[in-house]
PDB file of N, CA and C in Angstrom:
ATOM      1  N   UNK A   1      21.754  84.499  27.325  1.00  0.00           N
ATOM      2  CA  UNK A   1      21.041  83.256  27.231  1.00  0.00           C
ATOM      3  C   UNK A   1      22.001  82.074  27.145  1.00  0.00           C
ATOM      4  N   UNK A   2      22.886  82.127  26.179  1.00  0.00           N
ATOM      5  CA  UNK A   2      24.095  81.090  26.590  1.00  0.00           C
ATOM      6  C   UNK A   2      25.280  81.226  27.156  1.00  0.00           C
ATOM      7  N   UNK A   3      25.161  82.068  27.884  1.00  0.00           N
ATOM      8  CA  UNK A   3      26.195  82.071  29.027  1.00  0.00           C
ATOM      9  C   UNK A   3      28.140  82.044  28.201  1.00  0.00           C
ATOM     10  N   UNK A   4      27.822  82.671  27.334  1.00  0.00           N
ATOM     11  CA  UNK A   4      28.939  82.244  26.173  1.00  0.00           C
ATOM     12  C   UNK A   4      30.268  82.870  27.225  1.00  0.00           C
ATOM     13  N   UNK A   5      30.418  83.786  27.922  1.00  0.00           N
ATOM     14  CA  UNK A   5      31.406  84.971  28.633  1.00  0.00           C
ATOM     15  C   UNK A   5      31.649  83.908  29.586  1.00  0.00           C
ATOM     16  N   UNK A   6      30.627  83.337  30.485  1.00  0.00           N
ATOM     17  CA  UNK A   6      30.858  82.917  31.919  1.00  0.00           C
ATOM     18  C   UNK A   6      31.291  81.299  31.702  1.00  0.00           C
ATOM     19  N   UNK A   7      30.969  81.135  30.179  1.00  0.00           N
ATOM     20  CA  UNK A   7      31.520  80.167  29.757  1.00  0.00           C
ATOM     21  C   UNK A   7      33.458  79.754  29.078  1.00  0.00           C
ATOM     22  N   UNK A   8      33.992  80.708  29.347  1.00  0.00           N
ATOM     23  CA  UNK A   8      35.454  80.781  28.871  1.00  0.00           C
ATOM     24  C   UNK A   8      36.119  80.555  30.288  1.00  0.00           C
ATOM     25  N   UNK A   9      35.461  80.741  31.016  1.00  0.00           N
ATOM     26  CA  UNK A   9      36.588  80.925  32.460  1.00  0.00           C
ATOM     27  C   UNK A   9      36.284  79.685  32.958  1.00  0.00           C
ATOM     28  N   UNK A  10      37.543  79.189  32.749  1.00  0.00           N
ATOM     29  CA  UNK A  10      38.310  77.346  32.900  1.00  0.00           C
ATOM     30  C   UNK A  10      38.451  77.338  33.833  1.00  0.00           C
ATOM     31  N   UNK A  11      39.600  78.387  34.998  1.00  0.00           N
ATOM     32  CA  UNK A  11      40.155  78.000  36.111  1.00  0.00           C
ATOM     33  C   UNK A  11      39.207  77.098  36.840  1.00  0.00           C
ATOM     34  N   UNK A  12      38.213  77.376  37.284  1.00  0.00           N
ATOM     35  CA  UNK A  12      37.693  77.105  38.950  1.00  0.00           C
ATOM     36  C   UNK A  12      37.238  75.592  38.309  1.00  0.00           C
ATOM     37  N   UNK A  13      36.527  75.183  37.023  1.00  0.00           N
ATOM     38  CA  UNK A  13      36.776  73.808  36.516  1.00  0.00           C
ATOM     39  C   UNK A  13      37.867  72.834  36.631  1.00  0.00           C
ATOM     40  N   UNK A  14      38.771  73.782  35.962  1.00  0.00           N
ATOM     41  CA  UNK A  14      39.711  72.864  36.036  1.00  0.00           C
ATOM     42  C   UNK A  14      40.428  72.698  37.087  1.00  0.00           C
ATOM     43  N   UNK A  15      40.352  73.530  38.266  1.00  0.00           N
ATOM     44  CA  UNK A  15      41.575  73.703  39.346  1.00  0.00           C
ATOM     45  C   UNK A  15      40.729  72.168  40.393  1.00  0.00           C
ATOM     46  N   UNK A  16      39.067  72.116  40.335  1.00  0.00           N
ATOM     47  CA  UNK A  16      38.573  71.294  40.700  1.00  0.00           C
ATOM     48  C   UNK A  16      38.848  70.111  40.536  1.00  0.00           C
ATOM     49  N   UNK A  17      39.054  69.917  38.811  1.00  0.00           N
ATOM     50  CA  UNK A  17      39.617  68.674  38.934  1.00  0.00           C
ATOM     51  C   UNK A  17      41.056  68.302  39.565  1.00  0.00           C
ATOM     52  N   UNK A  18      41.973  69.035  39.488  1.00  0.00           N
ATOM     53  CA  UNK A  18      43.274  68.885  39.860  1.00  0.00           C
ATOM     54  C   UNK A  18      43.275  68.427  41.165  1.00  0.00           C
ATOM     55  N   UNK A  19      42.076  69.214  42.034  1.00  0.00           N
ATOM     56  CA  UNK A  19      42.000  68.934  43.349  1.00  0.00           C
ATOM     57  C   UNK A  19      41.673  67.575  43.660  1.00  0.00           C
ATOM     58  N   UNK A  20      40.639  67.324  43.111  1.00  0.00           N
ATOM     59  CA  UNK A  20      39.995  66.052  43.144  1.00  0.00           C
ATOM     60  C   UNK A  20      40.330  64.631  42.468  1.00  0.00           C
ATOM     61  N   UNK A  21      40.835  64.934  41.544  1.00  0.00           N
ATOM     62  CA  UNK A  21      41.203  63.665  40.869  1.00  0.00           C
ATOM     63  C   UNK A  21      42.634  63.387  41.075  1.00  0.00           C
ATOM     64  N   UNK A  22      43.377  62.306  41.168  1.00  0.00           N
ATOM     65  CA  UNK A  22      44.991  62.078  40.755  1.00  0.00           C
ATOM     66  C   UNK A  22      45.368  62.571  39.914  1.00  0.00           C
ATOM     67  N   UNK A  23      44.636  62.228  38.424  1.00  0.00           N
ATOM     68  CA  UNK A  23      45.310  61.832  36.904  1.00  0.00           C
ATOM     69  C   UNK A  23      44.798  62.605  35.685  1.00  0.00           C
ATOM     70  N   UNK A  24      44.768  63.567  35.923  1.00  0.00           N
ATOM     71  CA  UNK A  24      44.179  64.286  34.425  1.00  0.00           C
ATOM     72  C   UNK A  24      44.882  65.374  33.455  1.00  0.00           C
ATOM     73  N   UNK A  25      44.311  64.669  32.909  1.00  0.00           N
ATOM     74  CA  UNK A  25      44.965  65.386  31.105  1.00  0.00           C
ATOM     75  C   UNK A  25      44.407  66.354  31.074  1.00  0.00           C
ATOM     76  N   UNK A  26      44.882  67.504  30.440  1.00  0.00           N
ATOM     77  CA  UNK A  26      44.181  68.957  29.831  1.00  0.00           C
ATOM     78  C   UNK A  26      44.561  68.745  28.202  1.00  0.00           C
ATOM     79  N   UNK A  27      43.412  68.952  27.531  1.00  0.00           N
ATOM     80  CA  UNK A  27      44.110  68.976  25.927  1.00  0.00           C
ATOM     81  C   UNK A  27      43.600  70.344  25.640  1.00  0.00           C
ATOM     82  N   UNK A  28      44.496  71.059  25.064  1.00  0.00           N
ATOM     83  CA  UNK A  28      43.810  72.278  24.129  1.00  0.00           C
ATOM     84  C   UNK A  28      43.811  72.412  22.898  1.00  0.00           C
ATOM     85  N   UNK A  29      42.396  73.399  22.438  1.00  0.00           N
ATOM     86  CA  UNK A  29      42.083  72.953  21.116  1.00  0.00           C
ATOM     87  C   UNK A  29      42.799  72.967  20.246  1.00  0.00           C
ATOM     88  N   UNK A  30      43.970  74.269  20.317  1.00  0.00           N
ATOM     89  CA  UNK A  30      44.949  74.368  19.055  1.00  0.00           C
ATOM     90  C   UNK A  30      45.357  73.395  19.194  1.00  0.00           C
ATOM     91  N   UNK A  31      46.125  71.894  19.923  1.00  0.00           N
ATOM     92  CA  UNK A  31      46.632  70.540  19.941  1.00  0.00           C
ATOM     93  C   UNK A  31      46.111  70.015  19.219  1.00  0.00           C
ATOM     94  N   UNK A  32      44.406  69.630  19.145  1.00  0.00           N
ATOM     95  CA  UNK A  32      43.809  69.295  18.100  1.00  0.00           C
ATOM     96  C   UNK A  32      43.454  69.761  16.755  1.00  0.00           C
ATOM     97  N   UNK A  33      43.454  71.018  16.812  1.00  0.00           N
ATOM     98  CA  UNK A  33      43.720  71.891  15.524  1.00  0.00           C
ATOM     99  C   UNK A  33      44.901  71.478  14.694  1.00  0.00           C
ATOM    100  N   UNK A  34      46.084  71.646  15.343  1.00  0.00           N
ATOM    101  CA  UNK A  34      47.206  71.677  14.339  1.00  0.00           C
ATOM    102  C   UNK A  34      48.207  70.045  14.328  1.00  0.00           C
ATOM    103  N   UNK A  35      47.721  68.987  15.348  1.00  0.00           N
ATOM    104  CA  UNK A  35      48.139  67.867  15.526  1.00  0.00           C
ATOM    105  C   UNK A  35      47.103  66.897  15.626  1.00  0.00           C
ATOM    106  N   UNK A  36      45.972  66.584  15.361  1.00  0.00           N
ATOM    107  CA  UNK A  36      45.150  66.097  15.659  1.00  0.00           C
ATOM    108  C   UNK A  36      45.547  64.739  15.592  1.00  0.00           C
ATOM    109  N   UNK A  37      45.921  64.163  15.396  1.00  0.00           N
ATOM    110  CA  UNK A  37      46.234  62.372  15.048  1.00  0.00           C
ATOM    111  C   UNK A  37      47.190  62.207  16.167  1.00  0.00           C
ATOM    112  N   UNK A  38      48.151  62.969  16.729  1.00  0.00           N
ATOM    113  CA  UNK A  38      49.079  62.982  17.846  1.00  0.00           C
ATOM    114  C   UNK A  38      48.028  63.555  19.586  1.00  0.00           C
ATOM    115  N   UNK A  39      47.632  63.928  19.235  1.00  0.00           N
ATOM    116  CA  UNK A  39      46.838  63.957  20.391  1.00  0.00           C
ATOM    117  C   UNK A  39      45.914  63.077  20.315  1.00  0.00           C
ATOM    118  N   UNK A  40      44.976  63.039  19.516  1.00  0.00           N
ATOM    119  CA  UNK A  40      44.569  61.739  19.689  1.00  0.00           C
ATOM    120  C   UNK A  40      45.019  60.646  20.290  1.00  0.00           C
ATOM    121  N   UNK A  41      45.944  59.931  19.686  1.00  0.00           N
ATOM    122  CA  UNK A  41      46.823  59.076  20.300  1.00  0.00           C
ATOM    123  C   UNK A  41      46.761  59.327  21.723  1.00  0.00           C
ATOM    124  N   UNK A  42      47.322  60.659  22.168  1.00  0.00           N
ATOM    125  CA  UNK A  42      47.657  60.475  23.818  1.00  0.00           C
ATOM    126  C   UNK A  42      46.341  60.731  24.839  1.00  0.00           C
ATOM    127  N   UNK A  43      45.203  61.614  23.785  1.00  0.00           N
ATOM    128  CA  UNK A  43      44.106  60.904  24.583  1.00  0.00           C
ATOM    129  C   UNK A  43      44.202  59.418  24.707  1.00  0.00           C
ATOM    130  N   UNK A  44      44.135  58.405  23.906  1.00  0.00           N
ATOM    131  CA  UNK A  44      43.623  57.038  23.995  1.00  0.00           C
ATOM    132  C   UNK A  44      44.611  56.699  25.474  1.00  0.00           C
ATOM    133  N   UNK A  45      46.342  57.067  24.618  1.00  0.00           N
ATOM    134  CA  UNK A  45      47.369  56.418  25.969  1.00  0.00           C
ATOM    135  C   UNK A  45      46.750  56.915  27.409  1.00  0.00           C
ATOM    136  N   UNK A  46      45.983  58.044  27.896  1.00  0.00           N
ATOM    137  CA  UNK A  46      45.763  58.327  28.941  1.00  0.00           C
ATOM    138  C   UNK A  46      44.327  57.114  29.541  1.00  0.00           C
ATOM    139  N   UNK A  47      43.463  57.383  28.785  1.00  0.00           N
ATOM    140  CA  UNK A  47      42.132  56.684  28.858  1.00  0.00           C
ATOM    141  C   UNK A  47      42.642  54.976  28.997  1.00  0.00           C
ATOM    142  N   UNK A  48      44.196  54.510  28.434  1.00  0.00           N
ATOM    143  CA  UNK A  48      44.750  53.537  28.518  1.00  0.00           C
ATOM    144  C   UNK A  48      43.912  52.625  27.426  1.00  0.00           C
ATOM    145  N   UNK A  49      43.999  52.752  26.399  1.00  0.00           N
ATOM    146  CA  UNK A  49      42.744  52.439  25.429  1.00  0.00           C
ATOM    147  C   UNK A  49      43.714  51.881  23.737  1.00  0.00           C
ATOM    148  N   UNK A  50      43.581  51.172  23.217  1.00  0.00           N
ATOM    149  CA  UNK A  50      44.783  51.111  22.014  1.00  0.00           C
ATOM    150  C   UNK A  50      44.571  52.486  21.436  1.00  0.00           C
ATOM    151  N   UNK A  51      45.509  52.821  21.372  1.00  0.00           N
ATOM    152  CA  UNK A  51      46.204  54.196  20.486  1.00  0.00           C
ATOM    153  C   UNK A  51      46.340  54.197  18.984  1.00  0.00           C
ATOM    154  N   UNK A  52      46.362  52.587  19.100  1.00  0.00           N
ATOM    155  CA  UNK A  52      46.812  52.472  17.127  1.00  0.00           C
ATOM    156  C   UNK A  52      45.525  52.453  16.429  1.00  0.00           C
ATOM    157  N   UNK A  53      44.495  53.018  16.793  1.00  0.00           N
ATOM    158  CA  UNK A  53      43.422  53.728  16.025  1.00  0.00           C
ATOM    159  C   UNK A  53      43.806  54.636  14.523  1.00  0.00           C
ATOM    160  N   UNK A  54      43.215  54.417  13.288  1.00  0.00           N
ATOM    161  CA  UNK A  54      43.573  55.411  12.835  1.00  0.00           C
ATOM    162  C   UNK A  54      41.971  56.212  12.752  1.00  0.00           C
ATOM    163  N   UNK A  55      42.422  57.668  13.249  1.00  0.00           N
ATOM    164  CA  UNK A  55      41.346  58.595  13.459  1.00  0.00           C
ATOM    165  C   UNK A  55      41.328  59.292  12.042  1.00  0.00           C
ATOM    166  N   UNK A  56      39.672  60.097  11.349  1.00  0.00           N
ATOM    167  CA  UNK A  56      39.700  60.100  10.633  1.00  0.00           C
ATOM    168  C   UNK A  56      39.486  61.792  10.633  1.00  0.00           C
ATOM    169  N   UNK A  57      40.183  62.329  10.713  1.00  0.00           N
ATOM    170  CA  UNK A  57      40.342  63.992  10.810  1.00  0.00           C
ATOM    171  C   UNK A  57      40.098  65.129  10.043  1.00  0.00           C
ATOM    172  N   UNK A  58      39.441  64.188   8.361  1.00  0.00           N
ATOM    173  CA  UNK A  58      39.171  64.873   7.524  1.00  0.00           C
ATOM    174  C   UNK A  58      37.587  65.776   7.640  1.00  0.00           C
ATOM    175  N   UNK A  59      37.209  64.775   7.937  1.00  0.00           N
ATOM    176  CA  UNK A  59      35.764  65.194   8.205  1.00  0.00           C
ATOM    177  C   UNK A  59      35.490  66.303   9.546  1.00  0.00           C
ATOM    178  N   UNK A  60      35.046  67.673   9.036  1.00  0.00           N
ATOM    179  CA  UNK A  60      34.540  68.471   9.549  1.00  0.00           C
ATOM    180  C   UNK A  60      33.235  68.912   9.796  1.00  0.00           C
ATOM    181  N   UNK A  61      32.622  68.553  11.082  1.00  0.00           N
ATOM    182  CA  UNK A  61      31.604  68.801  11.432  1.00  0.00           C
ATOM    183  C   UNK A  61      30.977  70.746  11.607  1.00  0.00           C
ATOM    184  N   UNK A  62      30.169  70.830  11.709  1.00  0.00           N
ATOM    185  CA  UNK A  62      29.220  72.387  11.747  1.00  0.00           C
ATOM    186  C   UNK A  62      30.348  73.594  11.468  1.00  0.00           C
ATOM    187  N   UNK A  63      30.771  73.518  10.809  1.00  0.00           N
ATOM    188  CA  UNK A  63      31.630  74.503  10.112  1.00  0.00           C
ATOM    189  C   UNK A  63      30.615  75.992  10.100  1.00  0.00           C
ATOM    190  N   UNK A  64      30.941  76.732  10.999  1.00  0.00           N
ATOM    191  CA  UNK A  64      30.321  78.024  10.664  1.00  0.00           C
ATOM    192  C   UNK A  64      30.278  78.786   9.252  1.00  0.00           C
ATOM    193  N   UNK A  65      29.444  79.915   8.623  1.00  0.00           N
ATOM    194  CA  UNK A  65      29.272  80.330   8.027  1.00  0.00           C
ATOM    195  C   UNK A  65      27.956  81.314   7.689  1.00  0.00           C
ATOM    196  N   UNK A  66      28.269  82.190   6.698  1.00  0.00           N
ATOM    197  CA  UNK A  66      26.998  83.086   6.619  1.00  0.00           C
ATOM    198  C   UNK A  66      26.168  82.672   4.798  1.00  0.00           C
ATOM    199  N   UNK A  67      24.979  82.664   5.281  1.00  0.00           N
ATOM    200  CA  UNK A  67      23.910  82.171   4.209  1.00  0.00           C
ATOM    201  C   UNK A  67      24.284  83.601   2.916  1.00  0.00           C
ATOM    202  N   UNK A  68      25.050  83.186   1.962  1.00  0.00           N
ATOM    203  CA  UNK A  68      25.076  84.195   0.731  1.00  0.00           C
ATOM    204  C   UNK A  68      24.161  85.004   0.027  1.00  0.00           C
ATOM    205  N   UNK A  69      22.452  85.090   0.672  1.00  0.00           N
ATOM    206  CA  UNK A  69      21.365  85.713  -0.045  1.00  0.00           C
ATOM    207  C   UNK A  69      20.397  85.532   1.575  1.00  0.00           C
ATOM    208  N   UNK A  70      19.380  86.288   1.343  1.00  0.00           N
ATOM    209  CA  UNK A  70      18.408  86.433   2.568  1.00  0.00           C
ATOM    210  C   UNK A  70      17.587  85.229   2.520  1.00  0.00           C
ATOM    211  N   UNK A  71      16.880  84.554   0.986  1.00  0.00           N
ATOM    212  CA  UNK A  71      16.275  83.309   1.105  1.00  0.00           C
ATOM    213  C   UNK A  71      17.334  81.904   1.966  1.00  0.00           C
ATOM    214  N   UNK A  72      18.082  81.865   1.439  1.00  0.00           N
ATOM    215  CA  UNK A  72      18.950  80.710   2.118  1.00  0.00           C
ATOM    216  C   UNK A  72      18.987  80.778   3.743  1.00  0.00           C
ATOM    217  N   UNK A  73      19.147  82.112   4.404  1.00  0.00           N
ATOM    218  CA  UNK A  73      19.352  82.829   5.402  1.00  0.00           C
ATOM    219  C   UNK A  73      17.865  82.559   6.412  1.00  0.00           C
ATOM    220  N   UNK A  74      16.707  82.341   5.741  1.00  0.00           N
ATOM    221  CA  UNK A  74      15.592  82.411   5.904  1.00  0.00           C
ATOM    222  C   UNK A  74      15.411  81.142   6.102  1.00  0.00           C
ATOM    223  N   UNK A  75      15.358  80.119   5.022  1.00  0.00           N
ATOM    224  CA  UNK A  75      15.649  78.872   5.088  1.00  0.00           C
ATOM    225  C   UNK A  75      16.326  78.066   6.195  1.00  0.00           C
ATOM    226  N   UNK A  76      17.051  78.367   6.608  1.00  0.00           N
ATOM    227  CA  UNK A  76      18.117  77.977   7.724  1.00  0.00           C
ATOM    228  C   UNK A  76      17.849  78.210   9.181  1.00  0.00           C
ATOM    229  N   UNK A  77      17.222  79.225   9.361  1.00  0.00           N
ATOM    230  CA  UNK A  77      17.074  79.646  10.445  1.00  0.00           C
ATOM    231  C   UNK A  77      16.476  78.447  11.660  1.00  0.00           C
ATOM    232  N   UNK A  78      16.676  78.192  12.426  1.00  0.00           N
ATOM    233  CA  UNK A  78      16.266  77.217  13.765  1.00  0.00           C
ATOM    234  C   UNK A  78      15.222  77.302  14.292  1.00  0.00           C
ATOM    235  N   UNK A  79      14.254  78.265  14.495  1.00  0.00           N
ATOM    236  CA  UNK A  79      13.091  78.390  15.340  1.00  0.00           C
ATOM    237  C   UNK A  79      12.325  78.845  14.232  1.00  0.00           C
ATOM    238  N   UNK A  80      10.930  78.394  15.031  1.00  0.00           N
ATOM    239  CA  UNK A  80       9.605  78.156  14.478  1.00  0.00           C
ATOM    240  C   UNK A  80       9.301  77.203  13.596  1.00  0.00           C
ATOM    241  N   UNK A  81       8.385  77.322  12.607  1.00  0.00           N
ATOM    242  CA  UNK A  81       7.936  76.664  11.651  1.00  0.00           C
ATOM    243  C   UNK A  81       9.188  76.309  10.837  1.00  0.00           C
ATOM    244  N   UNK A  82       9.862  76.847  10.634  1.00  0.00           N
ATOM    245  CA  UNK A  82      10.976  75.906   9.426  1.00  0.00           C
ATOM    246  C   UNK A  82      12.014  75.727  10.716  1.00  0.00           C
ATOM    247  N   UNK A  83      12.488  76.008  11.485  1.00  0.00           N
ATOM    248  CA  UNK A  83      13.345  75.159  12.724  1.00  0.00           C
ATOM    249  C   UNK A  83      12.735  73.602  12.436  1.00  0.00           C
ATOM    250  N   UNK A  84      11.495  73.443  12.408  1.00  0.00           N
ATOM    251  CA  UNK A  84      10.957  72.264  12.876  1.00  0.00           C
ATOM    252  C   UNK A  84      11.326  71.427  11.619  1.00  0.00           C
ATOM    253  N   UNK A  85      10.775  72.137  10.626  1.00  0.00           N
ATOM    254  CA  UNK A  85      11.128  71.308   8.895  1.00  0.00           C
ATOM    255  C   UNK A  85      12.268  71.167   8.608  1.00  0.00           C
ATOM    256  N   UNK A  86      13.520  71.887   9.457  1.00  0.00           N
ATOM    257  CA  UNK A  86      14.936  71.834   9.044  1.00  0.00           C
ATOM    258  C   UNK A  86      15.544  70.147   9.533  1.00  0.00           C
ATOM    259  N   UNK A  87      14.143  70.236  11.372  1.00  0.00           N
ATOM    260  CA  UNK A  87      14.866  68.991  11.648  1.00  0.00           C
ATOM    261  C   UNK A  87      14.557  67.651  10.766  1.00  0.00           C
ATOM    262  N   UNK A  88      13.244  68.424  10.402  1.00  0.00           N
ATOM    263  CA  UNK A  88      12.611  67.013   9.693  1.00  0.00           C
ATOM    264  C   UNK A  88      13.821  66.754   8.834  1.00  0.00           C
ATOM    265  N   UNK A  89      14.135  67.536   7.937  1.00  0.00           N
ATOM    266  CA  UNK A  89      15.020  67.414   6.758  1.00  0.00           C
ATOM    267  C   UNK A  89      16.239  66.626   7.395  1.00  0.00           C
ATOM    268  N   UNK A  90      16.804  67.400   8.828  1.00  0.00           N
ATOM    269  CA  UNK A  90      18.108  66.590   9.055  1.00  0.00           C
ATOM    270  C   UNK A  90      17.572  65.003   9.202  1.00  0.00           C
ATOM    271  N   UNK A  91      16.615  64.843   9.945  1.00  0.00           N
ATOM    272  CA  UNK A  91      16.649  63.543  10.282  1.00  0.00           C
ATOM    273  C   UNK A  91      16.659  62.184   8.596  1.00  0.00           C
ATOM    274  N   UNK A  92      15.903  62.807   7.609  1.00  0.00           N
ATOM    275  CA  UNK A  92      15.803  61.805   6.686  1.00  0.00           C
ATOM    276  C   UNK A  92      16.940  62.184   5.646  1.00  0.00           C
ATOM    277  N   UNK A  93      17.585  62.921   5.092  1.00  0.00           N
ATOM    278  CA  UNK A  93      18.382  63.268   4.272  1.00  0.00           C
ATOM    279  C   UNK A  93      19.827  63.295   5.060  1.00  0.00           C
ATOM    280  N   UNK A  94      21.062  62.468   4.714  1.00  0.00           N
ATOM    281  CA  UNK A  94      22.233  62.430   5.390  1.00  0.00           C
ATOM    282  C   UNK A  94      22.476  64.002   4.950  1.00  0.00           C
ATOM    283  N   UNK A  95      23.585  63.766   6.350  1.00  0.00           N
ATOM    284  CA  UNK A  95      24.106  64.835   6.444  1.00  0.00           C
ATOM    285  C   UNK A  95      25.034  65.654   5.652  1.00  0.00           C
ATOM    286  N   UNK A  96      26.058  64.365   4.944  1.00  0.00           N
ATOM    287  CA  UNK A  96      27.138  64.338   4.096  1.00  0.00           C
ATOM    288  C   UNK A  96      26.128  65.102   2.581  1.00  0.00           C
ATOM    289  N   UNK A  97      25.070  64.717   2.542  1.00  0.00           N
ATOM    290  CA  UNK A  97      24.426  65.059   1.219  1.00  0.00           C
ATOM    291  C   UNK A  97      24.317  66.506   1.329  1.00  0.00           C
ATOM    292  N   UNK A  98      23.698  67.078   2.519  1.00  0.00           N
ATOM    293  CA  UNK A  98      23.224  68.308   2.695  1.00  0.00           C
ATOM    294  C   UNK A  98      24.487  68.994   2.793  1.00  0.00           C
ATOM    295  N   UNK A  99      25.432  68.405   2.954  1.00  0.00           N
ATOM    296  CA  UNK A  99      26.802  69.819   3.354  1.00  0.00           C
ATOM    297  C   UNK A  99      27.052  70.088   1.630  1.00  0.00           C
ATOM    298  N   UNK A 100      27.245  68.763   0.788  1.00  0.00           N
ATOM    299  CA  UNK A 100      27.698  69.337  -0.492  1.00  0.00           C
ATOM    300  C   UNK A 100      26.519  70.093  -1.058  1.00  0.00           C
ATOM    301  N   UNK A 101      25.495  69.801  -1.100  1.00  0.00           N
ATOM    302  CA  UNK A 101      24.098  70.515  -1.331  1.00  0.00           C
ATOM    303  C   UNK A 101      24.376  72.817  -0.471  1.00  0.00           C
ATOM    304  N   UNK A 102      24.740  72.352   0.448  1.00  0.00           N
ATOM    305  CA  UNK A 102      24.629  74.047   0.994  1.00  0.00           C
ATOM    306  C   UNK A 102      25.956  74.462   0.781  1.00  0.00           C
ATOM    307  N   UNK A 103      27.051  73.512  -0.002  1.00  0.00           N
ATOM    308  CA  UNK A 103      28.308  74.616  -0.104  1.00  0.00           C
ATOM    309  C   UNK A 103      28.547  75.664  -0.672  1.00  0.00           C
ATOM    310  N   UNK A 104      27.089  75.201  -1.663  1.00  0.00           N
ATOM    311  CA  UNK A 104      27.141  76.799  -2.988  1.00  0.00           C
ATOM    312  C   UNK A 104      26.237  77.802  -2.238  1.00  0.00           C
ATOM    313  N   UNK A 105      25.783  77.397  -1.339  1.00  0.00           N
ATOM    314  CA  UNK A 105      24.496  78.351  -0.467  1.00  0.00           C
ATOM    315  C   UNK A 105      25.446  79.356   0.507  1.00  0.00           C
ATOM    316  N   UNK A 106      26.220  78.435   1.357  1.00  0.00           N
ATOM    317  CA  UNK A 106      26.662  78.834   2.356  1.00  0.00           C
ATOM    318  C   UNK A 106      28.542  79.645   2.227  1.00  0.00           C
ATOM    319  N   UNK A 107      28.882  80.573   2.269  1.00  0.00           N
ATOM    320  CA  UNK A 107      30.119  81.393   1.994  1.00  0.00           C
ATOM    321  C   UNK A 107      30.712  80.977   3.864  1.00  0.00           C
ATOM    322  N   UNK A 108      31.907  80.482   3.449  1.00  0.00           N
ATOM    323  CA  UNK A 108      32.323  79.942   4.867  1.00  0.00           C
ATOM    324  C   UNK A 108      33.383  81.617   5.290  1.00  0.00           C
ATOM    325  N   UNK A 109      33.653  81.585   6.366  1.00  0.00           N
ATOM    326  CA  UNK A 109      34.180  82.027   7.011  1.00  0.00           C
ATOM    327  C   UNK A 109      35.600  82.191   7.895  1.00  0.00           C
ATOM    328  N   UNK A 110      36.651  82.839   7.283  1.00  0.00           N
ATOM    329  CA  UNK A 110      37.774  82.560   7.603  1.00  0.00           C
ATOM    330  C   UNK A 110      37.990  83.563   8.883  1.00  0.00           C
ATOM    331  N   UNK A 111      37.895  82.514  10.341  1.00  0.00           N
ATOM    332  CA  UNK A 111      38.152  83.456  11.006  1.00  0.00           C
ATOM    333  C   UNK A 111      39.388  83.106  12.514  1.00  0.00           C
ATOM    334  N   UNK A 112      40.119  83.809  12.471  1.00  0.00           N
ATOM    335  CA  UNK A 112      41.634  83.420  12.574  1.00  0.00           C
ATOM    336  C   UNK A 112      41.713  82.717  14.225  1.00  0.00           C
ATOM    337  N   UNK A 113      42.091  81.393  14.386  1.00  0.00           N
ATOM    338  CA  UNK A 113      42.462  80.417  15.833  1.00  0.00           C
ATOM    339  C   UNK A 113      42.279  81.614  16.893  1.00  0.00           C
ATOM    340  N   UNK A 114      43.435  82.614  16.597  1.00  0.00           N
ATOM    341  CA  UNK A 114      43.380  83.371  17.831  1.00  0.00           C
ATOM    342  C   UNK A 114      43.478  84.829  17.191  1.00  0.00           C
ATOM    343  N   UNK A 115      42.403  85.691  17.600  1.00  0.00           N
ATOM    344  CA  UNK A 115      42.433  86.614  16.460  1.00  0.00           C
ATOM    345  C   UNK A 115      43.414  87.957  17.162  1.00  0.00           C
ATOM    346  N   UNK A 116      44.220  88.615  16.373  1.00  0.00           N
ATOM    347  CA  UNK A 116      45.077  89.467  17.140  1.00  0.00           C
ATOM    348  C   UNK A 116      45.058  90.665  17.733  1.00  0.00           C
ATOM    349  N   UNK A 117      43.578  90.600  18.028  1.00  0.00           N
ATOM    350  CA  UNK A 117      43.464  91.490  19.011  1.00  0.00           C
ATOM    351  C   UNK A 117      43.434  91.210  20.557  1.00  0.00           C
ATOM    352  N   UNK A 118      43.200  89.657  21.163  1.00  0.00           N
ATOM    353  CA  UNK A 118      43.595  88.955  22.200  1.00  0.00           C
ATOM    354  C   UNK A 118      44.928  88.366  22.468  1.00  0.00           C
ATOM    355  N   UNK A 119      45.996  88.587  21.335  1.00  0.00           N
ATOM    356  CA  UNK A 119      47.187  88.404  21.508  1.00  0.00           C
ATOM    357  C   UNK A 119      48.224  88.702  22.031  1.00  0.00           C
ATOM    358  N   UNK A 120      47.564  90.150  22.152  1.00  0.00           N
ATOM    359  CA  UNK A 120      48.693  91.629  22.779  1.00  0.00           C
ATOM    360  C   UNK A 120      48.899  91.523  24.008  1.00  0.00           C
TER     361      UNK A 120
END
């Protein structure tokens, strides 16, 4: 359903652009992972855009994780009847409130950039 497999294979994307365009940048994610304020920057220098932005890198958006009990798990879930009440909830309650609110709910997940079984 989401095409997650047919979704990793870059070449024929990217070789398109190479073909087609003059001027393009490739950034990869570990760049932004482990330098983020330096790439940044050379996105802007490419886009030709001021660079002396300061970007704010602390803030982490949808951080995966697994619900610590089956109610929370239940609660959360996206479709149907509470999908719909979840959005209600996102839309009137910030977001920033609800992450410290589900940190005791939610057990995050340490799971490694590149895991070493694709390394070999």
């Amino acid at each position: 359903m989401w095409h997650y497999s047919t979704g990793s294979f870059y070449y024929e994307g990217v070789n398109s652009f190479l073909k087609n365009f003059s001027d393009v940048k490739i950034v990869f994610f570990e760049d932004l992972s482990t330098r983020p304020q330096q790439t940044l920057k050379e996105i802007c220098t490419f886009l030709n855009v001021d660079n002396g932005f300061n970007f704010d890198t602390n803030i982490k958006f949808s951080q995966s994780g697994k619900a610590k009990n089956i109610l929370i798990k239940t609660l959360t879930k996206r479709d149907g009847l509470l999908g719909y009440m979840r959005l209600l909830v996102l839309k009137f309650i910030p977001r920033s409130l609800l992450q410290k609110i589900s940190s005791n709910w939610i057990e995050k997940e340490n799971t490694p950039l590149f895991p070493s079984s694709i390394s070999n």
